[in-house]
Protein backbone atom coordinates (compact mmCIF):
# COMPACT_ATOMS: atom_id res chain seq x y z
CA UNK A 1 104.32 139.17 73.70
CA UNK A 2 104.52 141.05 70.27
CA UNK A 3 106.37 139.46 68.12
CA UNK A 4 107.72 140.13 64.40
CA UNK A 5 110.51 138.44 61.63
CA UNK A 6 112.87 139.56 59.38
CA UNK A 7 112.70 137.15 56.22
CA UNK A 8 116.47 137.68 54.46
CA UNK A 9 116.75 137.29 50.79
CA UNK A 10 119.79 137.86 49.59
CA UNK A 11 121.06 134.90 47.81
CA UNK A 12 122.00 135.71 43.77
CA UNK A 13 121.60 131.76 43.12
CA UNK A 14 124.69 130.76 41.83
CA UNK A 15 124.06 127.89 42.01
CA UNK A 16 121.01 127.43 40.77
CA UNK A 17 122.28 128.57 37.54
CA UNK A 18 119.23 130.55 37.14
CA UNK A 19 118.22 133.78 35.16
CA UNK A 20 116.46 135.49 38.49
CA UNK A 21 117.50 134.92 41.82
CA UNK A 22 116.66 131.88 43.48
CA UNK A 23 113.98 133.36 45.73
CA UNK A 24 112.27 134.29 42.95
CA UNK A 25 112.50 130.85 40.80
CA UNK A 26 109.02 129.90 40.47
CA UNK A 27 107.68 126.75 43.12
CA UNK A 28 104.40 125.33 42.41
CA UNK A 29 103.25 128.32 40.34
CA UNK A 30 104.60 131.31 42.60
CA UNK A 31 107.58 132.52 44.17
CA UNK A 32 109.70 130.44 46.37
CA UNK A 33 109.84 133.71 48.40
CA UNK A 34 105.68 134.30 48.17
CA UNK A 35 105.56 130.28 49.84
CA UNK A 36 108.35 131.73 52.96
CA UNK A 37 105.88 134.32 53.84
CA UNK A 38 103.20 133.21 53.54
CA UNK A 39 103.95 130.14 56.03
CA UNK A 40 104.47 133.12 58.78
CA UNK A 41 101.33 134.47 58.01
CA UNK A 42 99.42 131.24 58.20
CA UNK A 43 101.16 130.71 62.06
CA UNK A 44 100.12 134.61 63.22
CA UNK A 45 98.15 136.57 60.41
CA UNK A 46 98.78 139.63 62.18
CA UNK A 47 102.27 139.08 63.00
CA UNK A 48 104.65 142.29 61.24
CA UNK A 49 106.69 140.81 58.75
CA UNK A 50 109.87 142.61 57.01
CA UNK A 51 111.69 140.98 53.93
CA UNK A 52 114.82 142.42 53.20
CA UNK A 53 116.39 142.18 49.77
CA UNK A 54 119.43 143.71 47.83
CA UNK A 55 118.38 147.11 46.45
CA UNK A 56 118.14 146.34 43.31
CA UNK A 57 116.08 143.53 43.53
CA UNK A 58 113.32 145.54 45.79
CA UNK A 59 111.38 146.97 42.62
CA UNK A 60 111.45 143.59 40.63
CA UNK A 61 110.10 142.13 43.70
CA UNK A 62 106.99 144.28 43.70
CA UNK A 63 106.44 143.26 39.91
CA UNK A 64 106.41 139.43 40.89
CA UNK A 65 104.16 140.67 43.50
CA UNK A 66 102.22 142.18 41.03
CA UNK A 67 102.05 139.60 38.55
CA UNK A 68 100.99 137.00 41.05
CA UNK A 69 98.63 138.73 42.92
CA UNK A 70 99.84 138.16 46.66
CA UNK A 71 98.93 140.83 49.07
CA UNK A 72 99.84 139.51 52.19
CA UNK A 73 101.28 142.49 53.92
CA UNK A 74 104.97 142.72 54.47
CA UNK A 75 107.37 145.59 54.30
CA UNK A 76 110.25 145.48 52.11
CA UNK A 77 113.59 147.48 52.80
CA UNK A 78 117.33 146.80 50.75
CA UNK A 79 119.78 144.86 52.79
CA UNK A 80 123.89 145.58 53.11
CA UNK A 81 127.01 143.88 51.71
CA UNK A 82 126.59 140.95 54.07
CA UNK A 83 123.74 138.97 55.77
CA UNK A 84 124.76 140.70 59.08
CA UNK A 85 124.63 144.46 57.90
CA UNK A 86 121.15 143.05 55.76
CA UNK A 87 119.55 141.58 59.49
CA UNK A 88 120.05 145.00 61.16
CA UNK A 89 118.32 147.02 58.27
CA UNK A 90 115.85 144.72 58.60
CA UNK A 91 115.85 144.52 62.54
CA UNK A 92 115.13 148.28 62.03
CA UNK A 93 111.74 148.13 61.27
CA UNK A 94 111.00 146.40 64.52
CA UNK A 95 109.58 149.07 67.02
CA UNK A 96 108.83 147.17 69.83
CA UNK A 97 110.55 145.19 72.62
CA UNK A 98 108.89 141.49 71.98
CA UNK A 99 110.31 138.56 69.98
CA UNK A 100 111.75 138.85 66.74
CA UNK A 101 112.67 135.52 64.46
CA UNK A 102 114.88 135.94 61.99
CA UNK A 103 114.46 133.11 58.53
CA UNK A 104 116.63 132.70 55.60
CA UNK A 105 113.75 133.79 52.06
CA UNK A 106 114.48 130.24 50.76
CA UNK A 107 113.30 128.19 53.58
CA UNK A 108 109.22 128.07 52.50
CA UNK A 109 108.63 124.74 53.49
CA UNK A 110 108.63 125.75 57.35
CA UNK A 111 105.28 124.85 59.73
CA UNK A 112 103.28 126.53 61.94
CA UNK A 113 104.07 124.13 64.34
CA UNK A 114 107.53 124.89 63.78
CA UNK A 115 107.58 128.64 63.93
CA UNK A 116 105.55 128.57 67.07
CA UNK A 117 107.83 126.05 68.79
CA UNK A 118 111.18 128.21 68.00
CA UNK A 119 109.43 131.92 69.56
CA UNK A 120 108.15 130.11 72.43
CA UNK A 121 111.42 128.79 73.39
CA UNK A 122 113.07 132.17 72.86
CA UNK A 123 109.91 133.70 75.49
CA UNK A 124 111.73 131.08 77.99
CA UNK A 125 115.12 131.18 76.51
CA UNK A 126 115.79 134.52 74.89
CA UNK A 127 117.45 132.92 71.75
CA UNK A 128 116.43 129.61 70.24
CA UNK A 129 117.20 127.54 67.20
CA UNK A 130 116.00 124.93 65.76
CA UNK A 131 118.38 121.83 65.03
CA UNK A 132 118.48 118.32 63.36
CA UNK A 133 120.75 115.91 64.09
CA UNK A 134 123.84 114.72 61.75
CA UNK A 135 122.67 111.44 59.98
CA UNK A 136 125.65 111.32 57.68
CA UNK A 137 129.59 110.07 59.12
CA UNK A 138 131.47 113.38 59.32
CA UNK A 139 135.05 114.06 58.81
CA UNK A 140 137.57 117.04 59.69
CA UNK A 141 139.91 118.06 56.91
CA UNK A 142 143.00 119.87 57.51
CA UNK A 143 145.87 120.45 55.18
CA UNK A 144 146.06 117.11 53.53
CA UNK A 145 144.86 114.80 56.41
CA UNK A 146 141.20 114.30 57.71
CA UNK A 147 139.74 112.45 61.02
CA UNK A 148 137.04 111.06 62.13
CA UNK A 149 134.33 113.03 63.73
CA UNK A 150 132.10 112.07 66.65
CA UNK A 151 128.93 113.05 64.88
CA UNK A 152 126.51 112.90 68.37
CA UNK A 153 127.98 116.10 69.51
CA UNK A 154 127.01 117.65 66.16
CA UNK A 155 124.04 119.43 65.13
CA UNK A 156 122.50 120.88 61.44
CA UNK A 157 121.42 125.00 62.13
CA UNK A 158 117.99 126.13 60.09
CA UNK A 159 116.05 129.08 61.31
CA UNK A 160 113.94 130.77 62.11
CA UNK A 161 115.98 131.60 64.81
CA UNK A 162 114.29 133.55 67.75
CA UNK A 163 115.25 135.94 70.26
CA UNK A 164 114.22 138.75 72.67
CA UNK A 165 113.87 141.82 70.30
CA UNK A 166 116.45 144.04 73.08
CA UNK A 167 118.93 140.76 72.94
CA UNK A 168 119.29 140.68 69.47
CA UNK A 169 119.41 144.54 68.97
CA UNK A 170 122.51 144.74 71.64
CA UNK A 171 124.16 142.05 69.43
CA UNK A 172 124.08 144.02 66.20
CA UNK A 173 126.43 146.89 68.30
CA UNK A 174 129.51 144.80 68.04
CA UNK A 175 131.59 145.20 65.48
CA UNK A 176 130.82 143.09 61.98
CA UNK A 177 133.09 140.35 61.83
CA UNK A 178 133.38 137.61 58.70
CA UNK A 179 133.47 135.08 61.45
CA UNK A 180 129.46 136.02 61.69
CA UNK A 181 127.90 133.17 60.00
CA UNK A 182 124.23 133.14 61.48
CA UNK A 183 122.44 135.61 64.35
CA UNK A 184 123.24 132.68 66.87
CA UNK A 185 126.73 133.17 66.56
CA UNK A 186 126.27 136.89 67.04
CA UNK A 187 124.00 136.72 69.91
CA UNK A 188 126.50 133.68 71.51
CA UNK A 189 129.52 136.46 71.94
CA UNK A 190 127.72 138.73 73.72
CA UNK A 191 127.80 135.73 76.63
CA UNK A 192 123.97 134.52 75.48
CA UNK A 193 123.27 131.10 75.82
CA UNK A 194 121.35 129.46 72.79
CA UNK A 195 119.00 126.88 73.48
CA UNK A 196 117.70 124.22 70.56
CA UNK A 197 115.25 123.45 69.69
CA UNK A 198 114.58 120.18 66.98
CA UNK A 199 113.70 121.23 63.62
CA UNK A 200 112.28 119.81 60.30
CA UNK A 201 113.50 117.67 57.76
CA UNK A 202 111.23 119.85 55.37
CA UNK A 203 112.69 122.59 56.44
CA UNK A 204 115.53 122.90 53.34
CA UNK A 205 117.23 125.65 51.77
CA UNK A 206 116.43 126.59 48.38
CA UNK A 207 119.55 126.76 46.81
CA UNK A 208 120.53 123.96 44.44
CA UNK A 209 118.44 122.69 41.20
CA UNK A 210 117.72 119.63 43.16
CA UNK A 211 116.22 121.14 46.03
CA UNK A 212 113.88 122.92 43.86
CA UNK A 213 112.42 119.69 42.59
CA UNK A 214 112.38 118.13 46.13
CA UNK A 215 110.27 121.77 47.52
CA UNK A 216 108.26 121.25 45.05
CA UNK A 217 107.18 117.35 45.54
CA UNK A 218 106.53 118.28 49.27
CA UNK A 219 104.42 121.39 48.48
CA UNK A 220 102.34 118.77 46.35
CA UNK A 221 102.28 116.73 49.13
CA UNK A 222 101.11 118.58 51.12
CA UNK A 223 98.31 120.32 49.28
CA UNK A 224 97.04 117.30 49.22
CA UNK A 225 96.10 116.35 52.86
């Protein structure tokens, strides 16, 4: 079955505190963003992959491209005001009726293993996501009281989350709504079920000074094996 993913890049990196945006803070010598893609094309070198960025971050993009010298092919096309308007211009580009996974630009530390794992259970499934349990006590907070929370029934969301390409394009016809956090939760109100899948510890998001420093012990880590 074909399959394809949209790679979303949209963060500004706030907090990062950064002068660029934090898909394009430097990890190990390139990109953060150059690492993301090229982990899809290492699991499927001929797999179509579409990275979708704010408009005005498309041509600087190209540069760093440039500058670094990676030609892996992807296509690039500018994204909306939120994620969800940013996953359908990318979901655009895909022409056929396979698998498509979706993966947040600052996850590069994902695996082959991984990757393959998440589309095979959306072949079964139609939408699957990969998981980790909670390791940490959890508590509910509301107004000025908290509680206790049963952390067993709880579960950490990464992507790349997977689903049938004709799924995830009916989802995108309702309505945007701010409630739309992820393309699970999209997908989930059209009636789909979404089954897990586990997920990676290495698999972090990019987005704080400190997880920087931790991507880039485990890219050196890994390099070396």
């Amino acid at each position: 079955m074909e399959r394809s993913a949209v790679i979303v890049a949209g963060g500004l990196g706030k907090r990062m505190a950064a002068p660029v945006p934090k898909q394009f803070l430097l990890l190990r010598g390139l990109p953060v963003l150059c690492h993301t893609i090229a982990a899809f094309h290492r699991a499927a070198p001929g797999m179509q992959l579409v990275v979708v960025l704010p408009a005005d971050q498309v041509d600087p993009w190209r540069m760093l491209c440039q500058k670094h010298q990676f030609t892996l092919p992807h296509t690039v096309v500018a994204g909306g005001a939120e994620r969800f308007h940013s996953v359908h211009e990318g979901l655009k580009q895909v022409k056929h009726d396979g698998l498509v996974a979706v993966h947040d630009g600052v996850r590069p530390l994902l695996s082959t293993e991984l990757i393959e794992r998440c589309f095979k259970a959306a072949e079964r499934h139609g939408a699957a996501i990969p998981v980790l349990p909670v390791s940490s006590s959890v508590r509910e907070v509301e107004g000025g009281n908290s509680r206790a929370v049963d952390r067993s029934s709880l579960r950490i969301v990464q992507t790349p989350q997977c689903f049938s390409v004709p799924l995830l394009r009916k989802a995108f016809e309702l309505p945007y709504d701010p409630a739309f956090t992820d393309e699970a939760t999209l997908v989930e109100r059209n009636g789909v079920a979404i089954h897990l899948v586990e997920g990676e510890e290495q698999n972090i998001k990019v987005t704080t000074p400190l997880d920087l420093m931790v991507a880039g012990v485990l890219v050196k880590a890994e390099s070396r094996r």
